[in-house]
C-alpha atoms as a PDB file:
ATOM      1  CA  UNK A   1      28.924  16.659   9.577  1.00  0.00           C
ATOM      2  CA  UNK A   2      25.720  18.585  10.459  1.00  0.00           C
ATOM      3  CA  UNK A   3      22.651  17.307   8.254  1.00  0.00           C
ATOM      4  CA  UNK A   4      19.541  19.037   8.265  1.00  0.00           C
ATOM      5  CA  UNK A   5      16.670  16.493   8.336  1.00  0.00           C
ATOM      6  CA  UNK A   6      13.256  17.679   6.661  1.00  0.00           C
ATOM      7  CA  UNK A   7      10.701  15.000   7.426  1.00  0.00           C
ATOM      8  CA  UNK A   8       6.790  15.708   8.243  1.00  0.00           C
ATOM      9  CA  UNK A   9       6.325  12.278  10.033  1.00  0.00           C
ATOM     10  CA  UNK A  10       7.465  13.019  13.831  1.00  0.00           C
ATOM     11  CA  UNK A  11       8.245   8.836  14.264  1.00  0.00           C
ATOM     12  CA  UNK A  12      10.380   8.815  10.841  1.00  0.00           C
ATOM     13  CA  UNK A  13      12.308  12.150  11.667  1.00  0.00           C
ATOM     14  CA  UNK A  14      13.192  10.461  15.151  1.00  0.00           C
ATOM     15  CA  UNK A  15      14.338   7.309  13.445  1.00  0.00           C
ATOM     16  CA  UNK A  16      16.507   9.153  10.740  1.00  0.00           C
ATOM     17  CA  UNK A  17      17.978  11.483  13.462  1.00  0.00           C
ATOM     18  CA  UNK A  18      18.987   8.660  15.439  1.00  0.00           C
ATOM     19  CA  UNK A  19      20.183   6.701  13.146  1.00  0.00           C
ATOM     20  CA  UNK A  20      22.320   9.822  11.812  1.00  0.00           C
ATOM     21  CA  UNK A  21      23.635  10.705  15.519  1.00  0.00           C
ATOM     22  CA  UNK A  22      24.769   7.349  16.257  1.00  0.00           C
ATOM     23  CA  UNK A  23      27.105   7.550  12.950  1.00  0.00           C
ATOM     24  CA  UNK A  24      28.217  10.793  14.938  1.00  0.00           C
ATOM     25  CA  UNK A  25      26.727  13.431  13.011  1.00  0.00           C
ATOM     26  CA  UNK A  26      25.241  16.789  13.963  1.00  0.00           C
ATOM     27  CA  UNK A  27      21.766  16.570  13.407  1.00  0.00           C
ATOM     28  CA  UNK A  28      19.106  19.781  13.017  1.00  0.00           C
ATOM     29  CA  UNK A  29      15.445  18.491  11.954  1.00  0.00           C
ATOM     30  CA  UNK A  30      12.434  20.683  10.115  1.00  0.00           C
ATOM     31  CA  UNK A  31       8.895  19.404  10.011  1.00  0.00           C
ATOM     32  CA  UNK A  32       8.779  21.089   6.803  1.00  0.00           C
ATOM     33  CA  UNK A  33      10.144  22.729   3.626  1.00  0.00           C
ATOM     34  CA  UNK A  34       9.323  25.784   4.792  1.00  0.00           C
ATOM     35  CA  UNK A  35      10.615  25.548   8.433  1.00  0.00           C
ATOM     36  CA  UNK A  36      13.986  23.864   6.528  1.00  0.00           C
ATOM     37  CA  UNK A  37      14.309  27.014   4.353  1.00  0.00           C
ATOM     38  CA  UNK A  38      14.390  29.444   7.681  1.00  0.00           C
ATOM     39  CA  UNK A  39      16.906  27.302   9.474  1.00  0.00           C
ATOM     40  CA  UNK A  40      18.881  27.373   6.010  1.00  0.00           C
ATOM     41  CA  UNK A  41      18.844  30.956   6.090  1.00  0.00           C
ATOM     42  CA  UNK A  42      19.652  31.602   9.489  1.00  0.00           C
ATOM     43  CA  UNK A  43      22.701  28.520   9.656  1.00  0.00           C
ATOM     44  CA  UNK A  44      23.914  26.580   6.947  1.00  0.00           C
ATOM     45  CA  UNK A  45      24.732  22.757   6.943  1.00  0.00           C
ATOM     46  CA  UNK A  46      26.882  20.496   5.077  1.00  0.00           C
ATOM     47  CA  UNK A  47      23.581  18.325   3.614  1.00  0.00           C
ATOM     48  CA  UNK A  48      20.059  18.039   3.356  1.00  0.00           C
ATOM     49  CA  UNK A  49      18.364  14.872   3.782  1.00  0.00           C
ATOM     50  CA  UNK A  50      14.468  15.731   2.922  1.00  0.00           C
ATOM     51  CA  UNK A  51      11.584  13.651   2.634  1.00  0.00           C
ATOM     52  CA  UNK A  52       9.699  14.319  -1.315  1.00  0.00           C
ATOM     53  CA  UNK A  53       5.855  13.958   0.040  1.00  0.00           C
ATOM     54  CA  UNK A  54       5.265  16.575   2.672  1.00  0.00           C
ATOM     55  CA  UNK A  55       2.006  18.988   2.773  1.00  0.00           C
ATOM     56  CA  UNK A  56       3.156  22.756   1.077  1.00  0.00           C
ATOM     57  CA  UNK A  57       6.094  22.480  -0.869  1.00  0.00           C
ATOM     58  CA  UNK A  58       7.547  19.235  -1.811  1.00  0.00           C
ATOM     59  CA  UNK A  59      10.951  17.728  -1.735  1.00  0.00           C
ATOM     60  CA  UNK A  60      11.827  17.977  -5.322  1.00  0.00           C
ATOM     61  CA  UNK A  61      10.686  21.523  -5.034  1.00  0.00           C
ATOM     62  CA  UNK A  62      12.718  21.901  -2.126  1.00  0.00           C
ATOM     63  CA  UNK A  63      15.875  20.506  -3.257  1.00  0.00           C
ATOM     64  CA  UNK A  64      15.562  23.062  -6.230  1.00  0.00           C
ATOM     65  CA  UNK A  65      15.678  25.806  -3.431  1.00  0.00           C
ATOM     66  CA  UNK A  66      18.263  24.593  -1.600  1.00  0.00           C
ATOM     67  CA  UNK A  67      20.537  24.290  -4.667  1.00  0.00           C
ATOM     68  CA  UNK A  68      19.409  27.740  -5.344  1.00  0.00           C
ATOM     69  CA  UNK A  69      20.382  29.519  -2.557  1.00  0.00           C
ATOM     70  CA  UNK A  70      23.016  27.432  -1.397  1.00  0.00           C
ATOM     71  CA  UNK A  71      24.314  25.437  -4.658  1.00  0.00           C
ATOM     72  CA  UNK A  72      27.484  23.717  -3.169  1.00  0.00           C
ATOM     73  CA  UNK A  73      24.830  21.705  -0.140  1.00  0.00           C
ATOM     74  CA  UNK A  74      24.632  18.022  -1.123  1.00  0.00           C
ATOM     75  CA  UNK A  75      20.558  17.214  -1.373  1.00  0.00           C
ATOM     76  CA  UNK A  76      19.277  13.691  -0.379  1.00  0.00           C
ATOM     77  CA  UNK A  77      15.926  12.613  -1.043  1.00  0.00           C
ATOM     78  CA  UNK A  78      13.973  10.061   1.149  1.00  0.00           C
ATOM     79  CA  UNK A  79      11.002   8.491  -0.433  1.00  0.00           C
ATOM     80  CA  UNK A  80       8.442   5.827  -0.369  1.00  0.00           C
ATOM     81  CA  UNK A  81       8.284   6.846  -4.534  1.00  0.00           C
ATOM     82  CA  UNK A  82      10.362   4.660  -6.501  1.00  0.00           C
ATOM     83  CA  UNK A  83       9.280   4.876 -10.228  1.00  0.00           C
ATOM     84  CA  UNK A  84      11.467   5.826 -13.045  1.00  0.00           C
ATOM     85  CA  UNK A  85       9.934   9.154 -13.210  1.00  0.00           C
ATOM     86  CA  UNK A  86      10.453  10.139  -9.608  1.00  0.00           C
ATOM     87  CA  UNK A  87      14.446   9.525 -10.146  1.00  0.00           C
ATOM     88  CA  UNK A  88      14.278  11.375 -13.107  1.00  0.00           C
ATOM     89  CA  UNK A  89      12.651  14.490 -11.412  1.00  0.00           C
ATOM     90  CA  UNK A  90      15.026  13.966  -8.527  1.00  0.00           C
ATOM     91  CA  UNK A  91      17.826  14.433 -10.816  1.00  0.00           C
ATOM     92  CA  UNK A  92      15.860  17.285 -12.527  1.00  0.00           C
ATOM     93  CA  UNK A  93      15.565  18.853  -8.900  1.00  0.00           C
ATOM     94  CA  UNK A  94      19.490  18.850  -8.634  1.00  0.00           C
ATOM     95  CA  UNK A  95      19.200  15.868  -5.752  1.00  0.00           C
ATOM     96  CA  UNK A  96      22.701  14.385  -5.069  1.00  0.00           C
ATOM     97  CA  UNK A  97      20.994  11.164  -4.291  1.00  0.00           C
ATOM     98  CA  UNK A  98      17.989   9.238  -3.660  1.00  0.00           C
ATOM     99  CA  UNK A  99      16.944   6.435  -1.287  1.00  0.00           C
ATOM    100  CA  UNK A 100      13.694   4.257  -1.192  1.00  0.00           C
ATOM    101  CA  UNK A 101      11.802   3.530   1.870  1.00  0.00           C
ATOM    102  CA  UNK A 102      11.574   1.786   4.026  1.00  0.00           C
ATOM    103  CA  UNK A 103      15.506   1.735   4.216  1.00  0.00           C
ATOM    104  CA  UNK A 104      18.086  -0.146   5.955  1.00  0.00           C
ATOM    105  CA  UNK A 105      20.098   2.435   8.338  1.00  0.00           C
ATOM    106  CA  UNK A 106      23.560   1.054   7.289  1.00  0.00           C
ATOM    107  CA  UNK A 107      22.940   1.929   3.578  1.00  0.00           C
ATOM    108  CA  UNK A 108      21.494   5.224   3.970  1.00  0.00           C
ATOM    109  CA  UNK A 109      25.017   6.000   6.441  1.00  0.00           C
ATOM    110  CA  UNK A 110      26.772   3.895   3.334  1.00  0.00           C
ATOM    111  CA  UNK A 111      25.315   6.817   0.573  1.00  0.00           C
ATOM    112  CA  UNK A 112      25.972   9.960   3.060  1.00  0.00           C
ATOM    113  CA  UNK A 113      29.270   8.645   3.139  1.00  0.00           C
ATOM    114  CA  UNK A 114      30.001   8.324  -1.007  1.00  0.00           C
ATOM    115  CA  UNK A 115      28.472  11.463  -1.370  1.00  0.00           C
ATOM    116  CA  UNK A 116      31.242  12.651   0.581  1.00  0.00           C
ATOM    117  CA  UNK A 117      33.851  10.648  -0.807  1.00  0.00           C
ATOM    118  CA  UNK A 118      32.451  11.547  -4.139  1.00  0.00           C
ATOM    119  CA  UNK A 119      32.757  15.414  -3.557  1.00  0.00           C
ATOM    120  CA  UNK A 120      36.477  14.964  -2.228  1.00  0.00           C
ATOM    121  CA  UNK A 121      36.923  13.304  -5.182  1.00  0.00           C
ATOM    122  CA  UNK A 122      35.871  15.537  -8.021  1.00  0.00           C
ATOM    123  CA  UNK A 123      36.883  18.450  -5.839  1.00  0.00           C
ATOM    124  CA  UNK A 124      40.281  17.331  -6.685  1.00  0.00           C
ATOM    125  CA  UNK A 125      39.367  16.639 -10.650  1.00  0.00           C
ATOM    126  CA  UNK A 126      41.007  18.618 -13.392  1.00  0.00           C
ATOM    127  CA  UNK A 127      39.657  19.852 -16.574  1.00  0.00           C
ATOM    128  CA  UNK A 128      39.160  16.641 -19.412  1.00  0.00           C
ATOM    129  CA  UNK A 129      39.671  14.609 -16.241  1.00  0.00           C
ATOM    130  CA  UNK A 130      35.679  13.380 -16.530  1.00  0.00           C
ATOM    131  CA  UNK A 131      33.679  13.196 -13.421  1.00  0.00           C
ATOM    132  CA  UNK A 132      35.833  11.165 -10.520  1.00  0.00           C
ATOM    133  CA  UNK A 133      32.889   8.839  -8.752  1.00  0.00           C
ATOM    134  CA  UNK A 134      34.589   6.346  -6.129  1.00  0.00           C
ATOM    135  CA  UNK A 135      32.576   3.247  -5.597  1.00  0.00           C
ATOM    136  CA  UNK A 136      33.680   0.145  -3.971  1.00  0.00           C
ATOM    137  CA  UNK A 137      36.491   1.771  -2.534  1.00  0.00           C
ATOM    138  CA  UNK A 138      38.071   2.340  -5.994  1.00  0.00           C
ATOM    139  CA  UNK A 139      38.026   5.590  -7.952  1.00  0.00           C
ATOM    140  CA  UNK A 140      36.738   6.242 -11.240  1.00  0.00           C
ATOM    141  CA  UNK A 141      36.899   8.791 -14.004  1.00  0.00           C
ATOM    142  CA  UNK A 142      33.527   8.746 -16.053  1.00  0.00           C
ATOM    143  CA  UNK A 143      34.057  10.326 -19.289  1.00  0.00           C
ATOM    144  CA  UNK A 144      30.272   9.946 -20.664  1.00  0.00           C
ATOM    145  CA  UNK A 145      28.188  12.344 -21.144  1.00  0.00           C
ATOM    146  CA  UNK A 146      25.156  13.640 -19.296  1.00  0.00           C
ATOM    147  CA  UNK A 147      23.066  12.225 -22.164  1.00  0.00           C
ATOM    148  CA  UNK A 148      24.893   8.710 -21.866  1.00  0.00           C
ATOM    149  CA  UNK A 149      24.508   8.102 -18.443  1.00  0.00           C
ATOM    150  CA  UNK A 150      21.063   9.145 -18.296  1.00  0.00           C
ATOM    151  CA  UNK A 151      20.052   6.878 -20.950  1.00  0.00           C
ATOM    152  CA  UNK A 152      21.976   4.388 -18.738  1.00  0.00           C
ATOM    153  CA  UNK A 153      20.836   4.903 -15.721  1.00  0.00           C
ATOM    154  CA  UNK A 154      16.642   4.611 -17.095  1.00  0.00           C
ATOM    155  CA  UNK A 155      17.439   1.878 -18.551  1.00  0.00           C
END
């Protein structure tokens, strides 16, 4: 898979890129929103893993853009931010998914690799089928709605 990594902090952009070439993926890195949204335009990739505190635009702000101009591109978000309200605006943002740091390697790899298995799954999801989520190697169909399992998941 080819992830663009969007990270201002030169040592943390070498450990994620690392960390995501030993798991064998491709790996294209931006020192910016900005310089992520040029490389977007000029080559698409199958996910964005972005920092959300960076000088200029932000991650959440980025993430927005991506899903914008390229809606089907998974969105990760990296953050030392870990309140309530900063999952809520990731999910406002359109993220896909959202990791603390500092984080351990093998569960950031673990959650690029649901997201994919997640995708597959609901990729293959009919109509009144609910949203198909696999977790724990089993697959799920989550009927609830929006409103449920945001209540759930602030809670």
């Amino acid at each position: 898979m080819r992830i663009l990594i969007v990270e201002d902090s030169p040592t943390q952009a070498a450990r994620l890129a690392y960390h995501l070439d030993e798991a064998g993926h491709s790996v294209v890195a931006a020192s910016s929103a900005e310089d992520a949204l040029v490389q977007l335009a000029a080559e698409p990739v199958d996910m964005v893993v972005t920092d959300v505190v960076m000088p200029g635009m932000n991650g959440y702000d980025l993430c927005r853009e991506v899903k914008r101009r390229r809606p089907g591109t998974p969105v990760m978000l990296v953050t030392g931010l870990s309140d309530v309200i900063d999952i809520i605006q990731a999910l406002e943002a359109g993220a896909d998914n959202f990791v603390t740091k500092p984080y351990d390697p093998a569960e950031l790899l673990d959650r690029i690799a649901a997201l994919v298995r997640n995708r597959e799954a609901r990729s293959q999801s009919g109509p009144g089928d609910g949203v198909r989520v696999v977790f724990r190697e089993r697959e799920y169909a989550v009927t609830s709605g929006r409103g449920q399992i945001l209540d759930l998941l602030v809670t």
